[in-house]
N, C-alpha and C. Protein backbone atom coordinates (compact mmCIF):
# COMPACT_ATOMS: atom_id res chain seq x y z
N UNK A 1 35.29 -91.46 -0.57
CA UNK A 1 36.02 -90.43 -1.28
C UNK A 1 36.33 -89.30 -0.30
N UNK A 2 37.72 -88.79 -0.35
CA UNK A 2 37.61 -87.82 0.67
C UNK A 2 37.80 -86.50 0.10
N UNK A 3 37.40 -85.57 0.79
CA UNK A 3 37.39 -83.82 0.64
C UNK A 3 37.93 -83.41 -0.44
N UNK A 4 38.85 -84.33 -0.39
CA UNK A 4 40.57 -83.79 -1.98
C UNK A 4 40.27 -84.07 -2.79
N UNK A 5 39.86 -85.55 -3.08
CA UNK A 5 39.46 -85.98 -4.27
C UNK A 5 38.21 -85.34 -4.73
N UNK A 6 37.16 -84.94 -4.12
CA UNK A 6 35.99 -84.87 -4.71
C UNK A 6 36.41 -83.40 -4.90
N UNK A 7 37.12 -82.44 -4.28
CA UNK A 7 37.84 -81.02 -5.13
C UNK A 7 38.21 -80.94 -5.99
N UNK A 8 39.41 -82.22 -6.42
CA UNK A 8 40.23 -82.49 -7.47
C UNK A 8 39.17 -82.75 -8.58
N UNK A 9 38.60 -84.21 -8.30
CA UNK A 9 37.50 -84.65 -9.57
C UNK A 9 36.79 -83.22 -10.11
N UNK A 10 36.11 -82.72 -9.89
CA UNK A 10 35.07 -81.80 -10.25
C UNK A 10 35.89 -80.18 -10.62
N UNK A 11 37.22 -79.60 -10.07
CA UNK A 11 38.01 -78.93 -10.33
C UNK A 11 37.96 -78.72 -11.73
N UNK A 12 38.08 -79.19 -12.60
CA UNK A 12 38.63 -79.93 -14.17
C UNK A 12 36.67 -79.25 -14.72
N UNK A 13 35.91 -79.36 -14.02
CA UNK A 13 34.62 -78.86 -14.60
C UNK A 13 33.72 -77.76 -14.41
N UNK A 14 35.08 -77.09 -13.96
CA UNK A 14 33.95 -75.73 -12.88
C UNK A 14 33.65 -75.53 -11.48
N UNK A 15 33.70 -76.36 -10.94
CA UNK A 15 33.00 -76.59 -9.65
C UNK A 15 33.79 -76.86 -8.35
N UNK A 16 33.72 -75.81 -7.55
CA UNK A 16 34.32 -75.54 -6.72
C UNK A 16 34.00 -76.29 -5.38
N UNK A 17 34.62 -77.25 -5.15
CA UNK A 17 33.62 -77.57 -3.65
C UNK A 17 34.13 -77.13 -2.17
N UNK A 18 33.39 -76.45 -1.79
CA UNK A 18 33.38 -75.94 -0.53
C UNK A 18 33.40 -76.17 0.74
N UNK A 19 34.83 -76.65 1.25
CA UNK A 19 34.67 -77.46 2.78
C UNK A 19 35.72 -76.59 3.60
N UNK A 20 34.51 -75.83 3.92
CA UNK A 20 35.91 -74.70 5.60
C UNK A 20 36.52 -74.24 4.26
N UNK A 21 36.22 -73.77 2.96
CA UNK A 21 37.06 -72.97 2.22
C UNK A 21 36.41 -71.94 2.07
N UNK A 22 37.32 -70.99 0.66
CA UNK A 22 36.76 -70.02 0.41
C UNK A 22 37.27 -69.56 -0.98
N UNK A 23 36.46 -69.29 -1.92
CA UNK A 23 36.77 -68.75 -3.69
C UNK A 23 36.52 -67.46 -3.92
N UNK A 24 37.39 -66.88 -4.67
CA UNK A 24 36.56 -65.32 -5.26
C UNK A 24 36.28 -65.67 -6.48
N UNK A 25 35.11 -65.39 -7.18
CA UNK A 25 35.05 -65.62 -8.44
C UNK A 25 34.02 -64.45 -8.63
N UNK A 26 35.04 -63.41 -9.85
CA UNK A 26 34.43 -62.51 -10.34
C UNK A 26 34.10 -60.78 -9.18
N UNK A 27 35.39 -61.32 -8.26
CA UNK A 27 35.17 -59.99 -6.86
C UNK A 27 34.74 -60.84 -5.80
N UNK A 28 33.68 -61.45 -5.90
CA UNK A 28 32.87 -61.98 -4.78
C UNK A 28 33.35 -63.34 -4.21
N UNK A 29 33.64 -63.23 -2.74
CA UNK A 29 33.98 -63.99 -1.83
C UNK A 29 32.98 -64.78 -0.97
N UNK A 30 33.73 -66.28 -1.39
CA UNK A 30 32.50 -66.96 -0.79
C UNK A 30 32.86 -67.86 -0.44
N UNK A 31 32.08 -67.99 0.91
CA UNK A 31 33.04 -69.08 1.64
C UNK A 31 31.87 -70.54 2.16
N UNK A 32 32.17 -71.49 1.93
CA UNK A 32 31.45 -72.47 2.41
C UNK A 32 31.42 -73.51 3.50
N UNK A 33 30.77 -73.79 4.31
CA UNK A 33 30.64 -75.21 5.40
C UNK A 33 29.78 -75.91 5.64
N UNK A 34 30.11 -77.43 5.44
CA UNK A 34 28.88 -78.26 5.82
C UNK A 34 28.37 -78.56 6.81
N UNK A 35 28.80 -78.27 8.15
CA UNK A 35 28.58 -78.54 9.37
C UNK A 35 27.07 -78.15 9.85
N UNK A 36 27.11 -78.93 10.91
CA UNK A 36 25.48 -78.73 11.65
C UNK A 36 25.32 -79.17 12.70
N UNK A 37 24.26 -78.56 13.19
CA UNK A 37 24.17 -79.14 14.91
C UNK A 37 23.67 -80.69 14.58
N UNK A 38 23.98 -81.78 15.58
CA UNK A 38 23.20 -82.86 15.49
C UNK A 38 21.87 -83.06 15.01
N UNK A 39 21.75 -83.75 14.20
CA UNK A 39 20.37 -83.90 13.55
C UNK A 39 20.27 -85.34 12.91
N UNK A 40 19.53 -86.62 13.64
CA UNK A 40 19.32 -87.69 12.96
C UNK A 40 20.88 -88.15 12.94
N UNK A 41 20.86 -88.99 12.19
CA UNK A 41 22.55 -89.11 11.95
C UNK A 41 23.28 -88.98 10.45
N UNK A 42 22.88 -87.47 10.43
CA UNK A 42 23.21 -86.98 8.99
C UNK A 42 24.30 -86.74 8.82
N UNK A 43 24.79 -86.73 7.84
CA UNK A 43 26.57 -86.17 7.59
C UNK A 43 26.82 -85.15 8.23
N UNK A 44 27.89 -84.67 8.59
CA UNK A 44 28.80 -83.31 9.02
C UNK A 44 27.79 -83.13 10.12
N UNK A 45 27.07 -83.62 10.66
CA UNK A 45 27.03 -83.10 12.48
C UNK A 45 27.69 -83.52 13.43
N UNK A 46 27.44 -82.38 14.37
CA UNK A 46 28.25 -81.75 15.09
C UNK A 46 27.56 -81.42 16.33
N UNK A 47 28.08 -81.87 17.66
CA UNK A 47 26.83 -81.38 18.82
C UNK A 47 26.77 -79.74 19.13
N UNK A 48 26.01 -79.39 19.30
CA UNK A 48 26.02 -77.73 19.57
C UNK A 48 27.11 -77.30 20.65
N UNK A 49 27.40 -76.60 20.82
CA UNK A 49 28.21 -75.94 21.53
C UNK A 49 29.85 -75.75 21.59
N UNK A 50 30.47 -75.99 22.09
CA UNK A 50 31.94 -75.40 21.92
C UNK A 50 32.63 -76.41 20.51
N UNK A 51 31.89 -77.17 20.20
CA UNK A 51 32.54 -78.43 18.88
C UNK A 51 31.89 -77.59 18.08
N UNK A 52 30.87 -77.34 17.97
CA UNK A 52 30.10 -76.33 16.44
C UNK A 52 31.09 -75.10 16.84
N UNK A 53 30.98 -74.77 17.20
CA UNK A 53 31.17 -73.04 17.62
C UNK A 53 32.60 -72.73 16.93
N UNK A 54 33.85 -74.19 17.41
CA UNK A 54 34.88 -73.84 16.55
C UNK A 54 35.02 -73.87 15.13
N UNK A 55 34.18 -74.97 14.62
CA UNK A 55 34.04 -74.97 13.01
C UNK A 55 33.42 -73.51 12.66
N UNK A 56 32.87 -73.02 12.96
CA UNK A 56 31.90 -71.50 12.41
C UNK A 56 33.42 -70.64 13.07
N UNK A 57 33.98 -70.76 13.70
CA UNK A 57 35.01 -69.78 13.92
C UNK A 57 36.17 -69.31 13.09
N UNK A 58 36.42 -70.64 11.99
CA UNK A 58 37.00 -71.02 10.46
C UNK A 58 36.64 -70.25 9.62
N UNK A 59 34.96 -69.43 9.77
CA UNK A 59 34.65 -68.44 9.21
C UNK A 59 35.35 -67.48 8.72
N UNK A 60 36.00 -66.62 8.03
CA UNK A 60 36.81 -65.48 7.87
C UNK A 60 36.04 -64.03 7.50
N UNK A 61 36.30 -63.43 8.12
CA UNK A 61 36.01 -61.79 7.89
C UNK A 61 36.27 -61.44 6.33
N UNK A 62 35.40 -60.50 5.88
CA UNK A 62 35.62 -59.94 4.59
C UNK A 62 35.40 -61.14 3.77
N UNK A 63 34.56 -61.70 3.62
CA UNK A 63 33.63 -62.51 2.47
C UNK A 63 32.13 -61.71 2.12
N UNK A 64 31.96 -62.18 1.27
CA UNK A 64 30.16 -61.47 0.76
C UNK A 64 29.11 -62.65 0.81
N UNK A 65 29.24 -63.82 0.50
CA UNK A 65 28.64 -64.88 0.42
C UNK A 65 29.26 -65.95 1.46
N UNK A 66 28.73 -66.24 2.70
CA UNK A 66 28.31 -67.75 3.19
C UNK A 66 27.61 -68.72 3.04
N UNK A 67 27.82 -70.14 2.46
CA UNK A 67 27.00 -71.12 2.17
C UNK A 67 27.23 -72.12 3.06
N UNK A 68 26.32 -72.73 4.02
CA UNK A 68 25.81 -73.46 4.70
C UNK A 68 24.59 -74.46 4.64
N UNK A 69 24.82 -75.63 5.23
CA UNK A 69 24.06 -76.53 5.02
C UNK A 69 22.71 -75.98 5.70
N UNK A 70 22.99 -76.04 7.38
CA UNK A 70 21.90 -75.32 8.23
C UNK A 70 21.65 -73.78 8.34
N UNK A 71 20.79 -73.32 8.62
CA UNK A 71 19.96 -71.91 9.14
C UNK A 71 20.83 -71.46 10.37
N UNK A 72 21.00 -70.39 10.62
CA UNK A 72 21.47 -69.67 11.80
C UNK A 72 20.48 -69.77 12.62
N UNK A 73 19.95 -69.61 14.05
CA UNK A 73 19.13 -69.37 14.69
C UNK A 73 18.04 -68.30 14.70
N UNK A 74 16.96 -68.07 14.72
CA UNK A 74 15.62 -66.92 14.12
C UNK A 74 15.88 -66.87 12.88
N UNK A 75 17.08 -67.47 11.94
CA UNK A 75 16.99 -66.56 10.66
C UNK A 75 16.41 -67.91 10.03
N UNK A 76 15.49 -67.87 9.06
CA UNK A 76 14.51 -68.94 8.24
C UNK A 76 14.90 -70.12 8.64
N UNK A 77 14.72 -70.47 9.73
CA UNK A 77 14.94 -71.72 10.22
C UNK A 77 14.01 -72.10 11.05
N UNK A 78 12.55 -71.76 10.98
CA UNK A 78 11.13 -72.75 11.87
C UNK A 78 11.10 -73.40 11.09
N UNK A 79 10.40 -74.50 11.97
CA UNK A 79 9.78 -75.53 11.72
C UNK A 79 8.07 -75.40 11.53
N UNK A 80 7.55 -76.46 11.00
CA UNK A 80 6.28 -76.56 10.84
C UNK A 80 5.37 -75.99 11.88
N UNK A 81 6.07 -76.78 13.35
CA UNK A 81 5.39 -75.95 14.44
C UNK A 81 6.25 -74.82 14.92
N UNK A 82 6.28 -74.17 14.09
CA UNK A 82 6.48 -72.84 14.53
C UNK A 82 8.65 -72.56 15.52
N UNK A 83 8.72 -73.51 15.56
CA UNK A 83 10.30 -73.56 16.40
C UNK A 83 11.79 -73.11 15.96
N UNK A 84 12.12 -71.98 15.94
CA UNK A 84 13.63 -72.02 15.53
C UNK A 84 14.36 -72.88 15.97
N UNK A 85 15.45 -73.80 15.00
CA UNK A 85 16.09 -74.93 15.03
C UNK A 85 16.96 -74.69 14.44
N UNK A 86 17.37 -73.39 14.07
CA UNK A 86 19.10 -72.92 13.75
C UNK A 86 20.21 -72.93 15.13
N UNK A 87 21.24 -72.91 14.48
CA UNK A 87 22.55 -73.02 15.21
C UNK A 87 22.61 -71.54 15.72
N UNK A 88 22.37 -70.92 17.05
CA UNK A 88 22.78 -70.09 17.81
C UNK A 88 24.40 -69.90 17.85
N UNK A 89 25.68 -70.52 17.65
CA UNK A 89 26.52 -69.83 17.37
C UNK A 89 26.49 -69.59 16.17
N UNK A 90 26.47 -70.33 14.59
CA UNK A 90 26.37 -69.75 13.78
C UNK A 90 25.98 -68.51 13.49
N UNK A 91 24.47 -68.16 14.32
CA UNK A 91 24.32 -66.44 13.85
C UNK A 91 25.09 -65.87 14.46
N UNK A 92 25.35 -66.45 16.11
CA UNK A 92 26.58 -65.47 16.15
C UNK A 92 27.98 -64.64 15.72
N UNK A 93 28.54 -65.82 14.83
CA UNK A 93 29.55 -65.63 14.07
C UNK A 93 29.52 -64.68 13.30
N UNK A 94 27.97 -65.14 12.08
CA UNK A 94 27.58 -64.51 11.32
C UNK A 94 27.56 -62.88 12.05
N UNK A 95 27.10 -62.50 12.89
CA UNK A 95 27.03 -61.46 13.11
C UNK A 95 28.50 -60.41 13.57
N UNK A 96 29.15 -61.08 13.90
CA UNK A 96 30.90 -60.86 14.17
C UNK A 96 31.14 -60.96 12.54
N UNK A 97 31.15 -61.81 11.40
CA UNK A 97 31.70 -61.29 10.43
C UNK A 97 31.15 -60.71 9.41
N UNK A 98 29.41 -60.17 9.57
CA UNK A 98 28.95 -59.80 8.63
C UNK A 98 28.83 -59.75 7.46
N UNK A 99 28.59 -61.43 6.75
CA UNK A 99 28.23 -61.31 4.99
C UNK A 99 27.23 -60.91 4.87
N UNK A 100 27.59 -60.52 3.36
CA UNK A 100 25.98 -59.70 3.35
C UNK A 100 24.89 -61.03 2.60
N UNK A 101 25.57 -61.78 2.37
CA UNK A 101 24.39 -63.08 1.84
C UNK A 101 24.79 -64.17 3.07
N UNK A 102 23.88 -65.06 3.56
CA UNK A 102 23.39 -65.97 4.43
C UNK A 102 22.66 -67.01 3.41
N UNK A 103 22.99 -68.13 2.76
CA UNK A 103 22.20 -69.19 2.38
C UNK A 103 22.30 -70.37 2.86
N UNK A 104 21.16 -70.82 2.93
CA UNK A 104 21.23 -72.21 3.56
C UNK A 104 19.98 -73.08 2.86
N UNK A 105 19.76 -73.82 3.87
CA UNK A 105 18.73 -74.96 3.41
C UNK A 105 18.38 -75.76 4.24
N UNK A 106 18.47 -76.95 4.45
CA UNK A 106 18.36 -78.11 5.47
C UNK A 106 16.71 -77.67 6.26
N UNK A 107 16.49 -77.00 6.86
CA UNK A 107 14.58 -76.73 7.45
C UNK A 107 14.22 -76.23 6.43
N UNK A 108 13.23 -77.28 5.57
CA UNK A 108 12.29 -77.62 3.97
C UNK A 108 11.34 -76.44 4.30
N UNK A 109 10.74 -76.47 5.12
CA UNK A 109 9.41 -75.30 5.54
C UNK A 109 9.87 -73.77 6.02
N UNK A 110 10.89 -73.56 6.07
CA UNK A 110 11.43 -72.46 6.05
C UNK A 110 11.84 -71.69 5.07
N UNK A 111 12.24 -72.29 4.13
CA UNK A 111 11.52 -71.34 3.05
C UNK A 111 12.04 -69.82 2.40
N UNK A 112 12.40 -69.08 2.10
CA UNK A 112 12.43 -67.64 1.86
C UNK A 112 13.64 -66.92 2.41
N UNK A 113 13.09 -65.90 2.42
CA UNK A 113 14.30 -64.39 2.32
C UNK A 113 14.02 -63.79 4.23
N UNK A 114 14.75 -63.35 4.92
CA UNK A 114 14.81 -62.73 5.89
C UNK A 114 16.17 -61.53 5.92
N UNK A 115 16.39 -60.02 6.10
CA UNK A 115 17.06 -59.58 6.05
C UNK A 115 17.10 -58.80 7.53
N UNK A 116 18.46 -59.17 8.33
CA UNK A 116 18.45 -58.68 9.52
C UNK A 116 19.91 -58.18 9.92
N UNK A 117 20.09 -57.36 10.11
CA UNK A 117 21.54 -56.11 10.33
C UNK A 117 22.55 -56.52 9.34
N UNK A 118 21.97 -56.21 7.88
CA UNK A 118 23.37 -55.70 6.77
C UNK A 118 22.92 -57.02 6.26
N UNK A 119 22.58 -58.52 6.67
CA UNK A 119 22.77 -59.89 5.95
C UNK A 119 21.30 -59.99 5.20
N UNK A 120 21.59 -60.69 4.23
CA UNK A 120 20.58 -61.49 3.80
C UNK A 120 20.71 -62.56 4.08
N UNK A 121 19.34 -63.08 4.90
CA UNK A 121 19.18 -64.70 5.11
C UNK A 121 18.87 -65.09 3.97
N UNK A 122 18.97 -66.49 3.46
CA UNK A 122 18.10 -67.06 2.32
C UNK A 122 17.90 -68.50 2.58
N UNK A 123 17.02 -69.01 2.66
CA UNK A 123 16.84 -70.27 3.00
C UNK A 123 16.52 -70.94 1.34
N UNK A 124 17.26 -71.68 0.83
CA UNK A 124 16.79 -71.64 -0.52
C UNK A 124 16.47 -73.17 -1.06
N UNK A 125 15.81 -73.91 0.24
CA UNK A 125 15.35 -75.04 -0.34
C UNK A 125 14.48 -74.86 -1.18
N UNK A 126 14.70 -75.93 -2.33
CA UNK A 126 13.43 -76.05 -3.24
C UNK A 126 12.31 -77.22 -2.92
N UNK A 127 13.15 -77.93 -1.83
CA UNK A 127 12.11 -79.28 -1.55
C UNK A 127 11.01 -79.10 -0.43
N UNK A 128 10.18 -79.99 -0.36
CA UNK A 128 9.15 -79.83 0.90
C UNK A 128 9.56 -80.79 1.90
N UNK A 129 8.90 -80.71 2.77
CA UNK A 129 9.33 -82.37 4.11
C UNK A 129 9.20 -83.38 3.17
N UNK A 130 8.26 -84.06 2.13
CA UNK A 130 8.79 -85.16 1.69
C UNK A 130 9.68 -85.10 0.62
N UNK A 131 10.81 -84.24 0.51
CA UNK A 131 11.43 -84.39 -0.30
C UNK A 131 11.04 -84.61 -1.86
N UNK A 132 9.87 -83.29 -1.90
CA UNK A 132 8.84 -83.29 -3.70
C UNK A 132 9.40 -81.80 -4.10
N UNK A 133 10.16 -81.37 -4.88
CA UNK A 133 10.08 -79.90 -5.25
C UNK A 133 8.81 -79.38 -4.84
N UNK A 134 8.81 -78.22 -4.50
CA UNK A 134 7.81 -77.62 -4.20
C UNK A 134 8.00 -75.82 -4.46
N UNK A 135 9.36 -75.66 -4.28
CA UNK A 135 9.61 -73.87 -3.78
C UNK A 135 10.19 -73.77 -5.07
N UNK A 136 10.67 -72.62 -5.92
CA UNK A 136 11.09 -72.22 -6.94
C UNK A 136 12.45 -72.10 -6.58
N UNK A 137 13.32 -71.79 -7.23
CA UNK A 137 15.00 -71.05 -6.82
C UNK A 137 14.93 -69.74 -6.38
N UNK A 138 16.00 -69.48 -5.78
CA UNK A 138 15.83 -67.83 -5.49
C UNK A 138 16.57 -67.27 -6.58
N UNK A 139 16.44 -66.25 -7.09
CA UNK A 139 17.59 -65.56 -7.82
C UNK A 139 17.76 -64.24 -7.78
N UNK A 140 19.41 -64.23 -7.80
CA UNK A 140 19.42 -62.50 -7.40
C UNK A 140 20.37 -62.55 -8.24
N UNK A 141 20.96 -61.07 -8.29
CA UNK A 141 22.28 -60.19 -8.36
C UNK A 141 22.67 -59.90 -7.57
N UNK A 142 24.07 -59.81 -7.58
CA UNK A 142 24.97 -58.84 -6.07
C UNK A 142 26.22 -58.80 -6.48
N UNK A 143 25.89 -57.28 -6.39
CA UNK A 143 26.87 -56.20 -7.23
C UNK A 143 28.31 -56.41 -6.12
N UNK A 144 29.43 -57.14 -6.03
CA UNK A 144 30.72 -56.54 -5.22
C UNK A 144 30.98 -55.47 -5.07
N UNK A 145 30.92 -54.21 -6.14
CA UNK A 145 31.81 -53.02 -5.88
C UNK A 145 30.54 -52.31 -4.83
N UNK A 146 28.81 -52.19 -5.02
CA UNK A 146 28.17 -51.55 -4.07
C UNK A 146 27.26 -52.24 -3.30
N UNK A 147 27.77 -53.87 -3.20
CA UNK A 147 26.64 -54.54 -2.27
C UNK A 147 25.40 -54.22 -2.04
N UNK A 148 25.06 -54.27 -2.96
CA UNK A 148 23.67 -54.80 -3.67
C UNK A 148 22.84 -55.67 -4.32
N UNK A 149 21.61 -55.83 -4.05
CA UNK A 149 21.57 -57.37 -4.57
C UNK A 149 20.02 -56.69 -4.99
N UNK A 150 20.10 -57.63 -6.00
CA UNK A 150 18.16 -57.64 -6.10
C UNK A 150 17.85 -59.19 -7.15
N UNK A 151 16.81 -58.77 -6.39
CA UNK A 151 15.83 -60.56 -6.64
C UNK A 151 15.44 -60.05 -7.56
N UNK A 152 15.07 -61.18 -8.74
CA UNK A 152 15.24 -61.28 -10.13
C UNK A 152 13.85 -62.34 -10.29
């Protein structure tokens, strides 16, 4: 099934799917990508460096919400032993276009909230390494007109 169709199918029910795009719904701009540095041979990777770097460059200025598969680099992305295993251009980007939400997922043990110049990180897996629920959802608010958010 490709990109269109699975937009089209689910279109008709709400659901916006997010590839290198971007929706406002309700003020708030939000833009999504599945991409990732190489990992295993999972969907949408990508080797690090100038091939990642252009997909995150698709990014656009003036959004509030980024959704991503992987972690930016330092932002909730260790591993068990302790290792950041985020995408170093991603935060970079991130930091050139400043959303104020950062969510991701993909590193299970990472876990939680990190807030570092204006962004919120959120790492919002609910699963553990074996793939058992384990973490709760995150939930917030975030106000568009005064960018604000609070956990709920």
């Amino acid at each position: 099934m490709k990109n269109q169709d699975i937009d089209q199918e689910y279109k008709d029910k709400g659901v916006h799917y997010l590839f290198d795009s971007m929706v406002e719904l309700d003020g708030v701009k939000i833009y999504g990508s599945p991409w990732q540095p190489e990992f295993f041979n999972w969907a949408f990777n990508v080797p690090r460096g100038e091939q990642l770097a252009e997909k995150w460059s698709k990014i656009p200025e003036g959004l509030d919400i980024l959704v991503t598969h992987g972690p930016a680099h330092g932002m909730v992305d260790h591993t068990i032993d302790g290792l950041n295993v985020g995408c170093e251009d991603l935060f970079n980007r991130i930091l050139e276009v400043k959303p104020k939400i950062h969510v991701c997922g993909h590193i299970h043990w990472a876990y939680g909230q990190k807030s570092f110049h204006g962004t919120e990180y959120l790492n919002a897996s609910v699963l553990n390494e074996r793939y058992q629920y384990q973490n709760k959802p995150i939930v917030m608010e975030y106000n568009p007109e005064t960018k604000e958010i609070d956990y709920l």
